[in-house]
PDB file of N, CA and C in Angstrom:
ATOM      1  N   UNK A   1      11.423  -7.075   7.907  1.00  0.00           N
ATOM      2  CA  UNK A   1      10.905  -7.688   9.109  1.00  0.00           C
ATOM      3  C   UNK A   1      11.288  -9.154   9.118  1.00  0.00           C
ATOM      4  N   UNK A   2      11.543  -9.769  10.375  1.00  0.00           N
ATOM      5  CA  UNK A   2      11.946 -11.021  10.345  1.00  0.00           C
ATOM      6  C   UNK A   2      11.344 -11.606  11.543  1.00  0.00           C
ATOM      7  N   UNK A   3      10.961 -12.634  11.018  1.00  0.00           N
ATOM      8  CA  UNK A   3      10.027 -13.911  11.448  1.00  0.00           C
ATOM      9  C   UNK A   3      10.471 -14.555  13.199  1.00  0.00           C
ATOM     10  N   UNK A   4      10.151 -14.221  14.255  1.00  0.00           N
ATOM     11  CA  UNK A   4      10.572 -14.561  15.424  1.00  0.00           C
ATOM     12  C   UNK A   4       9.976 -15.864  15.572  1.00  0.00           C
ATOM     13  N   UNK A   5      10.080 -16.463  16.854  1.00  0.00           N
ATOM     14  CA  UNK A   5       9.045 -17.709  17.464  1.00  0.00           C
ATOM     15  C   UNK A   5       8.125 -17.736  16.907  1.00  0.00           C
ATOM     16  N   UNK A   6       7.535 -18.934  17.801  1.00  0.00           N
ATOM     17  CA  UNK A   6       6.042 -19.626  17.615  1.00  0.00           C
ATOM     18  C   UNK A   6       5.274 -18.410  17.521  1.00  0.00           C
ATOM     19  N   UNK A   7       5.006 -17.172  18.364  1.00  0.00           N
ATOM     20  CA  UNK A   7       4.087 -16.234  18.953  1.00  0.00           C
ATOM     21  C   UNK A   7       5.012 -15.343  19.467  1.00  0.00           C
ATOM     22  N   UNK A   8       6.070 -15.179  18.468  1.00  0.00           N
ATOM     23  CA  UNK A   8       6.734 -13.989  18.923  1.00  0.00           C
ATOM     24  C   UNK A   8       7.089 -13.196  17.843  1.00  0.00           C
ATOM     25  N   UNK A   9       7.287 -12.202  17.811  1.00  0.00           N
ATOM     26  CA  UNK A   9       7.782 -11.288  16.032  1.00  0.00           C
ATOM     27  C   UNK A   9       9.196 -10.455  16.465  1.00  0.00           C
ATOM     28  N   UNK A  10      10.337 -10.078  15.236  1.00  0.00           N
ATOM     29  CA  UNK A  10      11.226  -9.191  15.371  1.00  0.00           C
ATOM     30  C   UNK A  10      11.609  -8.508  14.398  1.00  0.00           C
ATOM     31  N   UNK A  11      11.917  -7.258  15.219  1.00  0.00           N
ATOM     32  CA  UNK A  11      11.894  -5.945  13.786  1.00  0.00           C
ATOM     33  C   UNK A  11      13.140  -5.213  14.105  1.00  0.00           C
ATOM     34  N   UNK A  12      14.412  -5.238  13.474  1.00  0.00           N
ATOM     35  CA  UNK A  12      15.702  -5.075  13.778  1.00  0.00           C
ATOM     36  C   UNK A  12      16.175  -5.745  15.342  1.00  0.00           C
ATOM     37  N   UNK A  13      16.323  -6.482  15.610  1.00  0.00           N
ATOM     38  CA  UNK A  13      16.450  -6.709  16.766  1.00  0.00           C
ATOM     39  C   UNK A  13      15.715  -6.701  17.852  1.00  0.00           C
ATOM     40  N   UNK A  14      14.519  -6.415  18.052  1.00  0.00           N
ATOM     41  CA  UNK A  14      14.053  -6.361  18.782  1.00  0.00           C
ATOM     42  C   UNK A  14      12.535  -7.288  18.865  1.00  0.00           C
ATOM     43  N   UNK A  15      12.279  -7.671  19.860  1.00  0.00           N
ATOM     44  CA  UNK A  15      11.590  -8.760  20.285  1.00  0.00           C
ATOM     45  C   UNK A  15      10.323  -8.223  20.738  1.00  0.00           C
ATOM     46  N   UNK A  16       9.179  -9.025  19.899  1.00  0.00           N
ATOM     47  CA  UNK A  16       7.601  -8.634  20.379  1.00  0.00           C
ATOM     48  C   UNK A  16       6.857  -9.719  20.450  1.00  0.00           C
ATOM     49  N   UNK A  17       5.675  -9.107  21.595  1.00  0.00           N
ATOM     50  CA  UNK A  17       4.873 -10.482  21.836  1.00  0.00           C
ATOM     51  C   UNK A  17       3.599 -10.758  20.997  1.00  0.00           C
ATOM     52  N   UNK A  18       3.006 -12.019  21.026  1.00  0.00           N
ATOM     53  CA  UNK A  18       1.783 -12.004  20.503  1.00  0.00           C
ATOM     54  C   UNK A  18       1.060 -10.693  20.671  1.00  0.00           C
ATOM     55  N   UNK A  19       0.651 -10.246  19.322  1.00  0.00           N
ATOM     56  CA  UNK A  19      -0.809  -8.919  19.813  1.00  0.00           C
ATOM     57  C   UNK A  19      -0.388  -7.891  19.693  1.00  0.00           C
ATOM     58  N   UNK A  20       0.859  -7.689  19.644  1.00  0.00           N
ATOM     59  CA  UNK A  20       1.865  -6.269  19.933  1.00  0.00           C
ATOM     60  C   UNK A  20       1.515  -5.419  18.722  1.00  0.00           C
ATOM     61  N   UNK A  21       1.322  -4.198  18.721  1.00  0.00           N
ATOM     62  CA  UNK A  21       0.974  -3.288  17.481  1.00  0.00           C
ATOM     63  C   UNK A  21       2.433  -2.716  17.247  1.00  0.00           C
ATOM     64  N   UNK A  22       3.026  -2.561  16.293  1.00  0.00           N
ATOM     65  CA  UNK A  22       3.723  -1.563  15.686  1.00  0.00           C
ATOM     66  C   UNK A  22       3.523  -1.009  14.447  1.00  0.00           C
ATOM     67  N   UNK A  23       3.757   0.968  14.694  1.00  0.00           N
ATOM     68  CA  UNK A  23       3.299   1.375  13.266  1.00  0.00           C
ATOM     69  C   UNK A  23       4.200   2.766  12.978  1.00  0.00           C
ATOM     70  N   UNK A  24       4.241   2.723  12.057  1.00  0.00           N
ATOM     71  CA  UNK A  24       5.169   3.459  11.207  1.00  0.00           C
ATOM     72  C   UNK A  24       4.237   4.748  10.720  1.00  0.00           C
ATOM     73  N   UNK A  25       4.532   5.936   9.801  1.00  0.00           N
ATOM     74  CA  UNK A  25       3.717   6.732   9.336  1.00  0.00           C
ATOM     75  C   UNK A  25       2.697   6.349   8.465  1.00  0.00           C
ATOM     76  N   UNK A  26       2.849   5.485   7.920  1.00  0.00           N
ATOM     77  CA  UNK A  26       1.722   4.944   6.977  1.00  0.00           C
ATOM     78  C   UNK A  26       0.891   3.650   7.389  1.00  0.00           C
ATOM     79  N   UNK A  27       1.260   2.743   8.192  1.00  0.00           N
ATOM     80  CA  UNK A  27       0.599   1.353   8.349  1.00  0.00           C
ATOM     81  C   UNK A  27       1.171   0.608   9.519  1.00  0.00           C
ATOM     82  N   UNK A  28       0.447   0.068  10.116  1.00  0.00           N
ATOM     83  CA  UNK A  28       0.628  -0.748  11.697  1.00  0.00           C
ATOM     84  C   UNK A  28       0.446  -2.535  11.207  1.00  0.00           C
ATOM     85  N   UNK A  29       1.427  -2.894  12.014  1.00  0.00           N
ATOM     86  CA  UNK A  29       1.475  -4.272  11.895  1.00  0.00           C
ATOM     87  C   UNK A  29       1.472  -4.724  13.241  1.00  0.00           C
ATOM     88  N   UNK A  30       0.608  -5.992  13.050  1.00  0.00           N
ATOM     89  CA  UNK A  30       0.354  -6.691  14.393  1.00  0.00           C
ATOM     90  C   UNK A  30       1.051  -8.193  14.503  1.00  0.00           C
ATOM     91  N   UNK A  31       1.756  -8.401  15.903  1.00  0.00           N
ATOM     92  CA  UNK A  31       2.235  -9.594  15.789  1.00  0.00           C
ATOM     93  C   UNK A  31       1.162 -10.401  15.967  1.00  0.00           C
ATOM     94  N   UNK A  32       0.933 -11.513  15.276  1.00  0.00           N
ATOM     95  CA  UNK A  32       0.365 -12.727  15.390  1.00  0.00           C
ATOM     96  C   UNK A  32       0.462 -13.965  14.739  1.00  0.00           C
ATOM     97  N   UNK A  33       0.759 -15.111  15.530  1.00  0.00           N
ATOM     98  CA  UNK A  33       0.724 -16.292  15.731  1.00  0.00           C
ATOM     99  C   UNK A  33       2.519 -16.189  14.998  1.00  0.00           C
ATOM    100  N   UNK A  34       3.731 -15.662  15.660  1.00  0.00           N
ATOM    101  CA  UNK A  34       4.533 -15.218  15.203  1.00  0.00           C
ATOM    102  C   UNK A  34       4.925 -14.658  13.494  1.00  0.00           C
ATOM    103  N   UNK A  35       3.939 -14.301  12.929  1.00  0.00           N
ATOM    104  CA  UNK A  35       4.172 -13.544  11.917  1.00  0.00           C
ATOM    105  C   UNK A  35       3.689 -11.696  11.918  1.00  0.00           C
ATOM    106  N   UNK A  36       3.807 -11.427  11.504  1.00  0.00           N
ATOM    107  CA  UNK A  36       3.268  -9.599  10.887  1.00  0.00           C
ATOM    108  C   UNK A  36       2.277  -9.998  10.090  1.00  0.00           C
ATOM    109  N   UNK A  37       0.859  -9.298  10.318  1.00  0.00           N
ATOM    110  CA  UNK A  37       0.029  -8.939   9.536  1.00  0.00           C
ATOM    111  C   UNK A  37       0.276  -7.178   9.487  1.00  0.00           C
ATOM    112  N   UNK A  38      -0.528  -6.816   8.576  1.00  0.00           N
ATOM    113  CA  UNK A  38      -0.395  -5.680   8.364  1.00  0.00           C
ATOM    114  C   UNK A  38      -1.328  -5.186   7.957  1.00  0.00           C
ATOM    115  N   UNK A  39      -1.909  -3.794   8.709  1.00  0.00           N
ATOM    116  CA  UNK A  39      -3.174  -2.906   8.491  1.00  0.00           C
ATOM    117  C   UNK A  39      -2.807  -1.668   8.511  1.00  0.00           C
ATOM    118  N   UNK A  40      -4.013  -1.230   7.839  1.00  0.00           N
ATOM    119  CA  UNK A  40      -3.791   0.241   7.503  1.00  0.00           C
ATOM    120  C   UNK A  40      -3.987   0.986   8.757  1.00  0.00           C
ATOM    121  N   UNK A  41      -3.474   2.542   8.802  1.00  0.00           N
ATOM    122  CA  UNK A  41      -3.621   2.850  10.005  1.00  0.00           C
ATOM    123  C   UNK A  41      -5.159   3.658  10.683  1.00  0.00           C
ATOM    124  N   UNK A  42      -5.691   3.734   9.659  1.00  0.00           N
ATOM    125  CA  UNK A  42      -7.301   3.960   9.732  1.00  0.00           C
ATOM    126  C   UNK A  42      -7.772   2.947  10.074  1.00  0.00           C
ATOM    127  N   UNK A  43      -7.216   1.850  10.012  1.00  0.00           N
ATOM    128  CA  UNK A  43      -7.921   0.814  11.115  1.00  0.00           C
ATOM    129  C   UNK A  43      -7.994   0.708  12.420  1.00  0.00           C
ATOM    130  N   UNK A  44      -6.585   0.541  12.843  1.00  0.00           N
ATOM    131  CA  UNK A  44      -6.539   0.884  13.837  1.00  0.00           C
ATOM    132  C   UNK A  44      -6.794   2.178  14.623  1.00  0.00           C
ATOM    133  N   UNK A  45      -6.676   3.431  14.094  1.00  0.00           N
ATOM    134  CA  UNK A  45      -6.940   4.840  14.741  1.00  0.00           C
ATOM    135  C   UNK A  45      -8.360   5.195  14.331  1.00  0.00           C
ATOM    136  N   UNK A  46      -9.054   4.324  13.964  1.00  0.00           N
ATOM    137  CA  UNK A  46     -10.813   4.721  13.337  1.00  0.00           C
ATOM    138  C   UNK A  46     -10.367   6.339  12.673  1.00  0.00           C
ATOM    139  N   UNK A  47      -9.226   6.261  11.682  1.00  0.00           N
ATOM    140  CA  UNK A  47      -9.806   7.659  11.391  1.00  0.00           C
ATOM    141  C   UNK A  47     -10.119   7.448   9.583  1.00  0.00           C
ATOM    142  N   UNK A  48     -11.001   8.307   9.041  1.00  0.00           N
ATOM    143  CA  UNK A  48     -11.091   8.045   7.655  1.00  0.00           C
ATOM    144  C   UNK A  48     -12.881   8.220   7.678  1.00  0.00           C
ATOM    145  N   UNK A  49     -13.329   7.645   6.587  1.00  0.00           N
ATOM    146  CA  UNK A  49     -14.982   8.039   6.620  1.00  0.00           C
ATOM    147  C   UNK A  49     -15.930   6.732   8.052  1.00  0.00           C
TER     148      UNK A  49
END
């Protein structure tokens, strides 16, 4: 993953805005304040206990 703008993120080429979720089979990352954080996906999908 590579580091876009101020409040922007990019993941092979492609361009995301603040807030934007992307997730893969195992874990979702959120753009913010132009970096990736990264959460599990039971966070975001409330699934788990």
């Amino acid at each position: 993953m590579e580091f876009g703008g101020k409040f922007s993120c990019s993941i092979d080429g492609r361009s995301f805005s603040q807030g934007e979720l992307v997730c893969d089979d195992k874990r979702c990352y959120r753009c913010e304040g132009g970096e990736w954080k990264g959460r599990f996906i039971d966070d975001v999908y409330g699934v788990g206990p």
